[in-house]
Each structure stands twice: as C-alpha cells, then as structure tokens.
PDB file of N, CA and C in Angstrom:
ATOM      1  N   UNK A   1      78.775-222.139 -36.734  1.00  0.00           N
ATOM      2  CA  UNK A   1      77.868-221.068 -37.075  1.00  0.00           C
ATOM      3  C   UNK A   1      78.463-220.164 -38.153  1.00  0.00           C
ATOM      4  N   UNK A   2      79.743-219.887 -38.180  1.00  0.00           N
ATOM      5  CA  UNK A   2      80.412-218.745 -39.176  1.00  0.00           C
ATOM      6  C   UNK A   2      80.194-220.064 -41.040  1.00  0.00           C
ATOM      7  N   UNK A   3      80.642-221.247 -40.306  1.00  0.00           N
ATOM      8  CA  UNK A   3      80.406-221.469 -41.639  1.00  0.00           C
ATOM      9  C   UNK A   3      79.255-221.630 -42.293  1.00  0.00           C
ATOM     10  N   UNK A   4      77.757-222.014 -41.650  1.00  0.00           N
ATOM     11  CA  UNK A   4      76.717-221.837 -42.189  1.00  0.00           C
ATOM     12  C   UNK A   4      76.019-220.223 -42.207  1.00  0.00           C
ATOM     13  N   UNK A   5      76.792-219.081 -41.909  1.00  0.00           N
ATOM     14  CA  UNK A   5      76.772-217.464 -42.141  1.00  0.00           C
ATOM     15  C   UNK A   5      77.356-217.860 -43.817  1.00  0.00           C
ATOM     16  N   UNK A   6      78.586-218.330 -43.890  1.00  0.00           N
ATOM     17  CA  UNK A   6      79.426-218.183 -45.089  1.00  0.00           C
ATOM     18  C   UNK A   6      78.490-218.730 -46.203  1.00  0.00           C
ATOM     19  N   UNK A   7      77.985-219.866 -45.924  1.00  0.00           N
ATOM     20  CA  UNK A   7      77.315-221.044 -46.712  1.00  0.00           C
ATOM     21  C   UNK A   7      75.991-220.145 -47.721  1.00  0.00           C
ATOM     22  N   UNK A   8      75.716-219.018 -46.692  1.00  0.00           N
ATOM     23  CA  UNK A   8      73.833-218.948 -46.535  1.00  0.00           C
ATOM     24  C   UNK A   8      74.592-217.527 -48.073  1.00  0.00           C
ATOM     25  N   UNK A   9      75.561-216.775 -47.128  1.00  0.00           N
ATOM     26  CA  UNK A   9      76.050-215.542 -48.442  1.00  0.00           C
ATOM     27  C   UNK A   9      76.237-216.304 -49.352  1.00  0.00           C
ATOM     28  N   UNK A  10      76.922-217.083 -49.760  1.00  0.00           N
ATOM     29  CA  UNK A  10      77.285-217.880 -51.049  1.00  0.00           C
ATOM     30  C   UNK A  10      76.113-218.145 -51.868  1.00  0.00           C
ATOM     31  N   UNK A  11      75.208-218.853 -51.148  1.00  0.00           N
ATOM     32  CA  UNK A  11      74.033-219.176 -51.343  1.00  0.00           C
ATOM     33  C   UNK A  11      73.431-217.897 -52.382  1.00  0.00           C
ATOM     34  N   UNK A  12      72.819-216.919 -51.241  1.00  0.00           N
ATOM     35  CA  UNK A  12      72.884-216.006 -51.979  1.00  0.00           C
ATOM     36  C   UNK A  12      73.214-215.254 -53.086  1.00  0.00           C
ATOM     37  N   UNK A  13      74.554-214.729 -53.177  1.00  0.00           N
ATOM     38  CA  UNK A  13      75.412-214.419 -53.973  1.00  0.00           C
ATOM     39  C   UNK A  13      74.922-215.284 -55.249  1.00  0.00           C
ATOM     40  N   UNK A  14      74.861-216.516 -55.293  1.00  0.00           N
ATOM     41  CA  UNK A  14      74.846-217.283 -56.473  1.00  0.00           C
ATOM     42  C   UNK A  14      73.595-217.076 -57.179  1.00  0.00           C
ATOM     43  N   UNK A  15      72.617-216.978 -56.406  1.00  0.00           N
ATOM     44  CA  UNK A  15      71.218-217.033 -56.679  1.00  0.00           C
ATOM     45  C   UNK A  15      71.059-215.676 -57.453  1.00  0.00           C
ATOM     46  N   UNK A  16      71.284-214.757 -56.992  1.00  0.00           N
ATOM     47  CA  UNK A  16      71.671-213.407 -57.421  1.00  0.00           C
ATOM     48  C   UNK A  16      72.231-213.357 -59.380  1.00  0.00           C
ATOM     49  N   UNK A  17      73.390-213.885 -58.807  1.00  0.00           N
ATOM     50  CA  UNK A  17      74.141-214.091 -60.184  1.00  0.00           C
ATOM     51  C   UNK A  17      73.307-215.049 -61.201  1.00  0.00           C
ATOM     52  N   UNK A  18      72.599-215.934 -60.633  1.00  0.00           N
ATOM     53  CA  UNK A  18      71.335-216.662 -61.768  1.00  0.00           C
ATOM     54  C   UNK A  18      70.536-215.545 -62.602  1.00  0.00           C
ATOM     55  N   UNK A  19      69.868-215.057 -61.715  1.00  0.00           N
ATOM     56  CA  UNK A  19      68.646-214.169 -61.801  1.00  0.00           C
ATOM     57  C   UNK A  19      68.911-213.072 -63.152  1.00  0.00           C
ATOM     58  N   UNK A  20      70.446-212.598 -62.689  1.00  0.00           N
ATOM     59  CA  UNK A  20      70.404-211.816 -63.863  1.00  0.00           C
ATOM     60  C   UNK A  20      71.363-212.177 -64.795  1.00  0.00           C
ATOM     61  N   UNK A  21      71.802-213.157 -64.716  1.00  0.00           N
ATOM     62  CA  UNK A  21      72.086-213.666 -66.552  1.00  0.00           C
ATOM     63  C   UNK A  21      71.156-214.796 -67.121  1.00  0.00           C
ATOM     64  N   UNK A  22      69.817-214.908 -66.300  1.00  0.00           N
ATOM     65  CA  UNK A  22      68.932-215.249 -67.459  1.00  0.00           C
ATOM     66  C   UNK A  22      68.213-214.074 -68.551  1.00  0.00           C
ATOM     67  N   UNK A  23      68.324-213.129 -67.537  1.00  0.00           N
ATOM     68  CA  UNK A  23      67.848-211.786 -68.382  1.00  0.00           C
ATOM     69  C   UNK A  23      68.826-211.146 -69.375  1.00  0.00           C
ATOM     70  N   UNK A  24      69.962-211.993 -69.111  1.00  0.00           N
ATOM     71  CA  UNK A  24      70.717-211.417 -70.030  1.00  0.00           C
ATOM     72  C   UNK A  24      71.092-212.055 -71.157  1.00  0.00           C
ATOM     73  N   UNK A  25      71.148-213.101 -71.061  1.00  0.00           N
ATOM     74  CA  UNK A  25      71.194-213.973 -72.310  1.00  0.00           C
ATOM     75  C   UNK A  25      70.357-214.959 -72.519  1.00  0.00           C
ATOM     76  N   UNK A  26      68.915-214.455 -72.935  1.00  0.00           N
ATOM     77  CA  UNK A  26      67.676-215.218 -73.218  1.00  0.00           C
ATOM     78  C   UNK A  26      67.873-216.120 -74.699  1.00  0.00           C
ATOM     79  N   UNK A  27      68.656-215.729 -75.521  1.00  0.00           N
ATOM     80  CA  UNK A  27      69.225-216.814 -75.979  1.00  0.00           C
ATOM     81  C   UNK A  27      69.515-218.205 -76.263  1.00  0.00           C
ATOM     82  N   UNK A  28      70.188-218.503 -74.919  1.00  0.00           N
ATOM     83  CA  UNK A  28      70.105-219.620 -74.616  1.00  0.00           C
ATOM     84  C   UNK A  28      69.466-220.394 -73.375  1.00  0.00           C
ATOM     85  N   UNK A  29      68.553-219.668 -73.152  1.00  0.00           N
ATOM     86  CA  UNK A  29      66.793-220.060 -72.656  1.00  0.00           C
ATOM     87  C   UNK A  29      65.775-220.565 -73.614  1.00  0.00           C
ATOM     88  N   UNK A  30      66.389-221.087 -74.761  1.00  0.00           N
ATOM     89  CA  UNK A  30      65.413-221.086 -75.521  1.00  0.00           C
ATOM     90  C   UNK A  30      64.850-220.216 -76.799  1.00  0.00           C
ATOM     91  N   UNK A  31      64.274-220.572 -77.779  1.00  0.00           N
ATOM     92  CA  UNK A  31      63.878-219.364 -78.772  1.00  0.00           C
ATOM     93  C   UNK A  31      63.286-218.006 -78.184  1.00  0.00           C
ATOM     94  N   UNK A  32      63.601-216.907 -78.441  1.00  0.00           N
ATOM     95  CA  UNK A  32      63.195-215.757 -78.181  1.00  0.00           C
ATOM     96  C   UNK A  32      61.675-215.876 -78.759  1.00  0.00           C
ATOM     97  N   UNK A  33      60.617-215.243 -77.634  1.00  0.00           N
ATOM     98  CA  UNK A  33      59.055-215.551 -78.128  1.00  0.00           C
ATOM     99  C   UNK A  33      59.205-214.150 -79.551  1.00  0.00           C
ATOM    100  N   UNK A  34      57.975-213.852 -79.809  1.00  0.00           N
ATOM    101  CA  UNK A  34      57.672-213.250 -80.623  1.00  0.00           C
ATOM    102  C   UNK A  34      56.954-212.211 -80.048  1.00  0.00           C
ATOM    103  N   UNK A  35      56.579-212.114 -78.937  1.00  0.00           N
ATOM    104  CA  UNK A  35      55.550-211.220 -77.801  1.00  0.00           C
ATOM    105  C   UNK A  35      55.932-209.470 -78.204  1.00  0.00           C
ATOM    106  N   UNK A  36      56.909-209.327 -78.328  1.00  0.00           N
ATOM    107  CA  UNK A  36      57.425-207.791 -78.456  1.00  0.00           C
ATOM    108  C   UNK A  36      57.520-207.235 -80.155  1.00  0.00           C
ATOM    109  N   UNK A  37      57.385-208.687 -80.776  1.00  0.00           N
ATOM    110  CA  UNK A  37      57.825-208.471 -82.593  1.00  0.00           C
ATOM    111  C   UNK A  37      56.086-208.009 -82.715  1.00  0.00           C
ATOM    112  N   UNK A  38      55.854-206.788 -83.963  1.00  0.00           N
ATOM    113  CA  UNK A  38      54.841-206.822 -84.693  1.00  0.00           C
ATOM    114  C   UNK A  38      54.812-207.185 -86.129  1.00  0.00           C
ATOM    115  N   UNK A  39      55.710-208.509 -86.393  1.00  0.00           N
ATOM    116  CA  UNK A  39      55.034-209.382 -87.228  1.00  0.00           C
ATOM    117  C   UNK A  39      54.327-209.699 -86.679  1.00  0.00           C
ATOM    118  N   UNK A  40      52.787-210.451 -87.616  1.00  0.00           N
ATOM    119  CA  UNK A  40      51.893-211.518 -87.470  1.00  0.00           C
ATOM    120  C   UNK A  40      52.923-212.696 -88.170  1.00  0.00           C
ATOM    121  N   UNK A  41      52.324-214.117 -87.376  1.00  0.00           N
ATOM    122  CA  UNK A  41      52.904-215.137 -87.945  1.00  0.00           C
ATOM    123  C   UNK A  41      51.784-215.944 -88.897  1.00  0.00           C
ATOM    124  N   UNK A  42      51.586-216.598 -90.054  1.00  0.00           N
ATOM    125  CA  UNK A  42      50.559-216.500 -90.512  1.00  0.00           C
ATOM    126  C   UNK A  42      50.458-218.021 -90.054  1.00  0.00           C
ATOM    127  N   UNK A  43      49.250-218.990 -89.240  1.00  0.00           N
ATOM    128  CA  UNK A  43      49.168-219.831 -88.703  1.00  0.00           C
ATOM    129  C   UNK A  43      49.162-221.106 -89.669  1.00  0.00           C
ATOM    130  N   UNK A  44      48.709-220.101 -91.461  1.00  0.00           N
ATOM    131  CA  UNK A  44      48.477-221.281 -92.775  1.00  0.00           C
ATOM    132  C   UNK A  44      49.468-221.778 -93.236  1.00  0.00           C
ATOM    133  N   UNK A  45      50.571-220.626 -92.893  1.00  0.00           N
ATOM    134  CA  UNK A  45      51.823-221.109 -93.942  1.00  0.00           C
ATOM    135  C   UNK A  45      53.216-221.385 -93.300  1.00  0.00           C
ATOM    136  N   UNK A  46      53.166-221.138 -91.751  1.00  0.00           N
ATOM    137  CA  UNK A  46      54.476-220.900 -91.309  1.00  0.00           C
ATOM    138  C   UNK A  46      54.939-222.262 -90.905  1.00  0.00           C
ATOM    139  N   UNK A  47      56.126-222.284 -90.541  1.00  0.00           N
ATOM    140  CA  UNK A  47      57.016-223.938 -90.721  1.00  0.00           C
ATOM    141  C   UNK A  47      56.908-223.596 -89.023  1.00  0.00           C
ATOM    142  N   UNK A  48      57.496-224.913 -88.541  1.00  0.00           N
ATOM    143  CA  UNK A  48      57.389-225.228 -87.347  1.00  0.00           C
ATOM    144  C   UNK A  48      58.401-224.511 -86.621  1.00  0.00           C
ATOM    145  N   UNK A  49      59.556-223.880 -86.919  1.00  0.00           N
ATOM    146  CA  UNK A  49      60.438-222.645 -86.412  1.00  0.00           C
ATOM    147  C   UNK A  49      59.715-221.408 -86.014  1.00  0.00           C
ATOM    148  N   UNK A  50      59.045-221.160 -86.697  1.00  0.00           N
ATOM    149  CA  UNK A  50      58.454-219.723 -86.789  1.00  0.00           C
ATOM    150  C   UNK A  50      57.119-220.166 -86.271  1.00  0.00           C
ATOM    151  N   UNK A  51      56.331-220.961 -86.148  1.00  0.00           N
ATOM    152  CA  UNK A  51      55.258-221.261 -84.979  1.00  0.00           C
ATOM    153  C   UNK A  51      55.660-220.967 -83.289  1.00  0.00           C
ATOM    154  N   UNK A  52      57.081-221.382 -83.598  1.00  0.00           N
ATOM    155  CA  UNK A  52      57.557-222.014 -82.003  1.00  0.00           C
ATOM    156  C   UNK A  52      58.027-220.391 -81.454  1.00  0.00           C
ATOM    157  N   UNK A  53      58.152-219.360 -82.145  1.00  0.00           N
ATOM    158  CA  UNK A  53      58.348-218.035 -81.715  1.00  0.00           C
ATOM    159  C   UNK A  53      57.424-217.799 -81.253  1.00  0.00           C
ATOM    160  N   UNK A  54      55.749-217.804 -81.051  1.00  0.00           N
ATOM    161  CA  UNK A  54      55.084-217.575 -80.594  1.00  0.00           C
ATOM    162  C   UNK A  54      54.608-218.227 -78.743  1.00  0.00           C
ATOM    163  N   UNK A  55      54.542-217.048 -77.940  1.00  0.00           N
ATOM    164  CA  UNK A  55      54.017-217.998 -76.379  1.00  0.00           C
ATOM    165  C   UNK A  55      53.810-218.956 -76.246  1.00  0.00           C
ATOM    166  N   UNK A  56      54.064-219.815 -75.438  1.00  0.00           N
ATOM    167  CA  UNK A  56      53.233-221.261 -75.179  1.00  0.00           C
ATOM    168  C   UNK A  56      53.185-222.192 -76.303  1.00  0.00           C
ATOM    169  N   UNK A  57      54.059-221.890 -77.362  1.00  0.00           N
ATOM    170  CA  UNK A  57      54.384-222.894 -78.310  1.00  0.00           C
ATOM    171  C   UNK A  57      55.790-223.365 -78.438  1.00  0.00           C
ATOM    172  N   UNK A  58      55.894-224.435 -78.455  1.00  0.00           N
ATOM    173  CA  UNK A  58      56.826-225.433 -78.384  1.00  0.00           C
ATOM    174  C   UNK A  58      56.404-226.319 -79.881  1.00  0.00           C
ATOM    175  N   UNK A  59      57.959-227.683 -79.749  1.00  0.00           N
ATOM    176  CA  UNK A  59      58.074-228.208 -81.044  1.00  0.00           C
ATOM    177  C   UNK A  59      56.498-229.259 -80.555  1.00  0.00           C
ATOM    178  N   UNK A  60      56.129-229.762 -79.839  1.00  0.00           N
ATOM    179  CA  UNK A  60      54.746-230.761 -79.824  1.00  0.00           C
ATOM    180  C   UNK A  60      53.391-229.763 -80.648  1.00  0.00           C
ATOM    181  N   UNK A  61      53.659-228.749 -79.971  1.00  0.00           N
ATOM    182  CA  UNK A  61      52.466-227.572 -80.719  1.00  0.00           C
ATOM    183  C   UNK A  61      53.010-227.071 -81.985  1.00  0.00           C
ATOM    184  N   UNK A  62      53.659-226.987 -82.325  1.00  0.00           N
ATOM    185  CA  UNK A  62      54.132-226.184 -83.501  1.00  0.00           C
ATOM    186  C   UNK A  62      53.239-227.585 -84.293  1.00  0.00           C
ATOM    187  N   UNK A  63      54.265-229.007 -84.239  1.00  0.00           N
ATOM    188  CA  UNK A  63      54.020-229.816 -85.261  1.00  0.00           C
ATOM    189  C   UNK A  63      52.360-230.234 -85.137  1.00  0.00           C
ATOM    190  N   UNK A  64      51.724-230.181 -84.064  1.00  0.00           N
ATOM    191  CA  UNK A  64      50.181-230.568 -83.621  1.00  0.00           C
ATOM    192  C   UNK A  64      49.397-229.266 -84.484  1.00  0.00           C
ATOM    193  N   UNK A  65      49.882-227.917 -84.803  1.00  0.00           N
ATOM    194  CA  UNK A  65      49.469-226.992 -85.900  1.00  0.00           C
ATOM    195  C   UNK A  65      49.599-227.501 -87.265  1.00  0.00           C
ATOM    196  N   UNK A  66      50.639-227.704 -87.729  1.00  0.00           N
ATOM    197  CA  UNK A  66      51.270-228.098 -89.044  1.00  0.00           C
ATOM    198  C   UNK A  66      50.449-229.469 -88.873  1.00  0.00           C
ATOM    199  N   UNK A  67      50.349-230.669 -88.726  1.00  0.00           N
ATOM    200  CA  UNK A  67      49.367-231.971 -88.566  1.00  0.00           C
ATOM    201  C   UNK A  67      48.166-231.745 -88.870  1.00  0.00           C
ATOM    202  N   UNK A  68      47.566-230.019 -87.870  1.00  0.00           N
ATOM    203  CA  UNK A  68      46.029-230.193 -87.949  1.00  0.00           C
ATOM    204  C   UNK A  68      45.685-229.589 -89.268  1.00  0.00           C
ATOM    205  N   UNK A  69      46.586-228.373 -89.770  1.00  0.00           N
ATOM    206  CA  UNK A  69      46.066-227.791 -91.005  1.00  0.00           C
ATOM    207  C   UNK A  69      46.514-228.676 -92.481  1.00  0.00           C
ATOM    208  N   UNK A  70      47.236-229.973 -92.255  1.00  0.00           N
ATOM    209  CA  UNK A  70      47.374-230.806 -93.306  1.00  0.00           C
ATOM    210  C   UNK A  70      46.392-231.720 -93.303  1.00  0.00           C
ATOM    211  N   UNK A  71      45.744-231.794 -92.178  1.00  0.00           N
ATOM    212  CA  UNK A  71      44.588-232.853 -92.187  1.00  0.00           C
ATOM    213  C   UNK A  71      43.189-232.309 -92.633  1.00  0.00           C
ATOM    214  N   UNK A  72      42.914-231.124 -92.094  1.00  0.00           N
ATOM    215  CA  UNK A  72      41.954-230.159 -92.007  1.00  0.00           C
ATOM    216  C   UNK A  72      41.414-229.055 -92.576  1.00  0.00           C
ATOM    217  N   UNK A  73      43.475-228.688 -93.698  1.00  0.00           N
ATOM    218  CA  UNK A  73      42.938-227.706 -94.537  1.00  0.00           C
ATOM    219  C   UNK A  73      43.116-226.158 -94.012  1.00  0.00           C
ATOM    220  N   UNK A  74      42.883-225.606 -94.672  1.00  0.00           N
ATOM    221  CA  UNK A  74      43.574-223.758 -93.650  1.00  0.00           C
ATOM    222  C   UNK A  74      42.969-223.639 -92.834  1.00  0.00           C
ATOM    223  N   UNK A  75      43.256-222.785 -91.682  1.00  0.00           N
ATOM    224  CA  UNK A  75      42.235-222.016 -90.218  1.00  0.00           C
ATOM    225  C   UNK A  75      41.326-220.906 -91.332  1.00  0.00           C
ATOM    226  N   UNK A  76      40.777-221.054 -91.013  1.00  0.00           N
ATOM    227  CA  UNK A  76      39.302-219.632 -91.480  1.00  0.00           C
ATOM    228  C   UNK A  76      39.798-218.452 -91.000  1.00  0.00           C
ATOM    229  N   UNK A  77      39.544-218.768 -89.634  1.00  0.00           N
ATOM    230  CA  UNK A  77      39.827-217.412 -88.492  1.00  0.00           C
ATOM    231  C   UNK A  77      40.790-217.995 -87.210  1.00  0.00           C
ATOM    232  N   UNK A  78      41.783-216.941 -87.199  1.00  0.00           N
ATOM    233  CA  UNK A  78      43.032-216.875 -85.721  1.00  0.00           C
ATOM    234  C   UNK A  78      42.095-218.010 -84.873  1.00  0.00           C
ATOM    235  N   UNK A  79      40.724-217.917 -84.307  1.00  0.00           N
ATOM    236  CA  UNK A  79      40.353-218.653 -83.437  1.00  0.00           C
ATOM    237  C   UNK A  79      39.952-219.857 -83.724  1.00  0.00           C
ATOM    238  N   UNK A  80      40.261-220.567 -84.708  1.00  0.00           N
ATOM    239  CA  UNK A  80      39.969-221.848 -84.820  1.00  0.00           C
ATOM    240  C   UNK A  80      41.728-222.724 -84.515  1.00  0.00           C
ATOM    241  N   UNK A  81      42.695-221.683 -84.305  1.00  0.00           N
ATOM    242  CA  UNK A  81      43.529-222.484 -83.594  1.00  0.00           C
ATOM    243  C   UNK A  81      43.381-223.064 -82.281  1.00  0.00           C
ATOM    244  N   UNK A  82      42.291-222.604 -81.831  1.00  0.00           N
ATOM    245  CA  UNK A  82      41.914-223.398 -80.686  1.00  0.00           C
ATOM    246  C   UNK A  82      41.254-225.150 -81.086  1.00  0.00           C
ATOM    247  N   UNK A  83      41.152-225.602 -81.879  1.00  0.00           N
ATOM    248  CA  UNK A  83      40.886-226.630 -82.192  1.00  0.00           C
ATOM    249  C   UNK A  83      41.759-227.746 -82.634  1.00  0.00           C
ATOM    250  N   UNK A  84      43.253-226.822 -82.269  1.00  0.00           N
ATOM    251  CA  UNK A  84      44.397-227.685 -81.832  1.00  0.00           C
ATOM    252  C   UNK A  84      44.770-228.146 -80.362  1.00  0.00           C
ATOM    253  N   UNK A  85      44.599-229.145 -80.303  1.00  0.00           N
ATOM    254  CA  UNK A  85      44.686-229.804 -78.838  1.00  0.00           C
ATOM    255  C   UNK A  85      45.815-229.279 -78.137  1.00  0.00           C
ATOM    256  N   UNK A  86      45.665-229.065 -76.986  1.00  0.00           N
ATOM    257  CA  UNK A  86      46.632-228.458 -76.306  1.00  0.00           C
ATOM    258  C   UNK A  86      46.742-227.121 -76.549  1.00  0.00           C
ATOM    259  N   UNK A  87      46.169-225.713 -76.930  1.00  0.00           N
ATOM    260  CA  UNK A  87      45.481-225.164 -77.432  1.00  0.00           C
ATOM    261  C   UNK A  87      44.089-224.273 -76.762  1.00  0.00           C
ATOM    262  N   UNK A  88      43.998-223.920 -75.586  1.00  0.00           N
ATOM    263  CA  UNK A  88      43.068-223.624 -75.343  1.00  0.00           C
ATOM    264  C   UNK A  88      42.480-221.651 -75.230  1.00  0.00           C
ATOM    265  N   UNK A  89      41.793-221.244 -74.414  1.00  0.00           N
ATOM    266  CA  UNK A  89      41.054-219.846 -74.630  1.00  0.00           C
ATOM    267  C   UNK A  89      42.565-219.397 -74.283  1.00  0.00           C
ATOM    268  N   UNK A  90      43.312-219.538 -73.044  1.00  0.00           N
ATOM    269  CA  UNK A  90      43.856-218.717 -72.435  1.00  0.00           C
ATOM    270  C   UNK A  90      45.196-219.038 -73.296  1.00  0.00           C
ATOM    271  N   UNK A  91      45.190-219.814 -73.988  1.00  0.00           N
ATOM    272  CA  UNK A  91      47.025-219.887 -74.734  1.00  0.00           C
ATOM    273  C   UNK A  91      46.088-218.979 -76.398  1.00  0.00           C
ATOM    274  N   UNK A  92      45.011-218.883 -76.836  1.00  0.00           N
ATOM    275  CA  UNK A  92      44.121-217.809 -77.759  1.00  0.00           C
ATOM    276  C   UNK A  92      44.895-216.647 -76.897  1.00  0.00           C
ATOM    277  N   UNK A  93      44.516-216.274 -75.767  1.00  0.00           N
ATOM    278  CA  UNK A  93      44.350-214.748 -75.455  1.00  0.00           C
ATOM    279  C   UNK A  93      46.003-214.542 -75.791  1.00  0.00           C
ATOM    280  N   UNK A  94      46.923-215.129 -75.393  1.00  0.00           N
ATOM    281  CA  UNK A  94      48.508-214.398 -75.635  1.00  0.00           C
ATOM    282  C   UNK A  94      49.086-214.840 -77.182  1.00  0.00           C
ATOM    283  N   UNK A  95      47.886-215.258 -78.036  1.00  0.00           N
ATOM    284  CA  UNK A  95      48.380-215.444 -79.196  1.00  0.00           C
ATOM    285  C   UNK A  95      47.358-214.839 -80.213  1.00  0.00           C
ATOM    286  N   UNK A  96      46.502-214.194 -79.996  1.00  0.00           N
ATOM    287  CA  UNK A  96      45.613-213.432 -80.862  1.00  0.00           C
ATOM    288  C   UNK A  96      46.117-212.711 -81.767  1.00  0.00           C
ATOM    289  N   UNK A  97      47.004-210.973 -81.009  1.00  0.00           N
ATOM    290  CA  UNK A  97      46.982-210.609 -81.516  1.00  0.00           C
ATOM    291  C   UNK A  97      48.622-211.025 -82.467  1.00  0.00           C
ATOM    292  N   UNK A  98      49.303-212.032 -82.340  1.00  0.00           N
ATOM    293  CA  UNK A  98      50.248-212.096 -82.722  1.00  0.00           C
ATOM    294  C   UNK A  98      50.292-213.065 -84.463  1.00  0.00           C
ATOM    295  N   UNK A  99      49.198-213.735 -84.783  1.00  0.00           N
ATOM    296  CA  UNK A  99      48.410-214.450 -85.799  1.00  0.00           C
ATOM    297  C   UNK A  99      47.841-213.954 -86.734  1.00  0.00           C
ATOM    298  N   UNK A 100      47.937-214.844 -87.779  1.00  0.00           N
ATOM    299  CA  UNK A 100      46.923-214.118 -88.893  1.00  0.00           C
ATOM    300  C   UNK A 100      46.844-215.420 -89.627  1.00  0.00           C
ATOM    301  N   UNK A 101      45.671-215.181 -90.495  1.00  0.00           N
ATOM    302  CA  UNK A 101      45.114-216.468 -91.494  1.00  0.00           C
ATOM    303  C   UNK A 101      45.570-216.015 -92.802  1.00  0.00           C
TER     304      UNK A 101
END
C-alpha cells in the first residue's frame, strides 16, 4: 500500500510538472498561432509558413490554400477560404478576423 501511496504522488507530481512547461515553452509545441498578433495574414500572397501561424492550420492546409489559389486564382473575400477543403464555417469563425484579401 505505501508503495502504490508513493506511485500515485509521483504520478502526480509529474503530471503537474507537464502542465506547466507546456505553458511555458510553447515553442516547442509547435508554431506559435497568430490568435493574439494584429497582423492580418493576407490569404493571396502568404507562403505556407505564415499560413500555418494561423488556428487550425497546419502544413496539409497551408499547402491545400497555396494549391487552391494557384488553381483558382485570388480569394475575392476572407470567406471564400472556405472553399478550401478541410476548411469549414467553424475553422472561418477563428480565422476571420485574422485574414485579409
């Protein structure tokens, strides 16, 4: 019993120590989003680095942007990035105001 007491603190303890050095070095979690920056990223011209700063974009979406506007030609309006697959209203709503044409 003392050693599954010991096991369960450890346990703990560790879980603890996760929690807050992901908050601390987001870094290497991955690209830092863009959510807090007030640049706009412009959806016509930006390279696939600077797509991938934005929410819910990754390198499949970044390059599925860059693909659709070489096939398709510029976005008109922020909301015709929804006509990139994978892409839908609710990945629009956390990327609205962060876009521009």
């Amino acid at each position: 019993m003392i050693v599954f007491k010991k096991l369960v603190t450890v346990l703990v303890v560790l879980s603890v120590c996760v929690v807050f050095s992901v908050d601390a070095y987001p870094a290497q979690n991955g690209p830092v989003k863009a959510q807090g920056s007030s640049k706009l990223i412009n959806i016509n011209t930006a390279d696939s680095v600077s797509l991938m700063e934005l929410p819910r974009v990754g390198p499949k979406i970044s390059q599925r942007i860059i693909d659709f506007r070489t096939k398709h030609g510029k976005f008109k309006k922020p909301a015709d990035i929804m006509k990139v697959k994978g892409i839908g209203e609710k990945t629009f709503e956390k990327l609205k105001n962060l876009i521009a044409v």
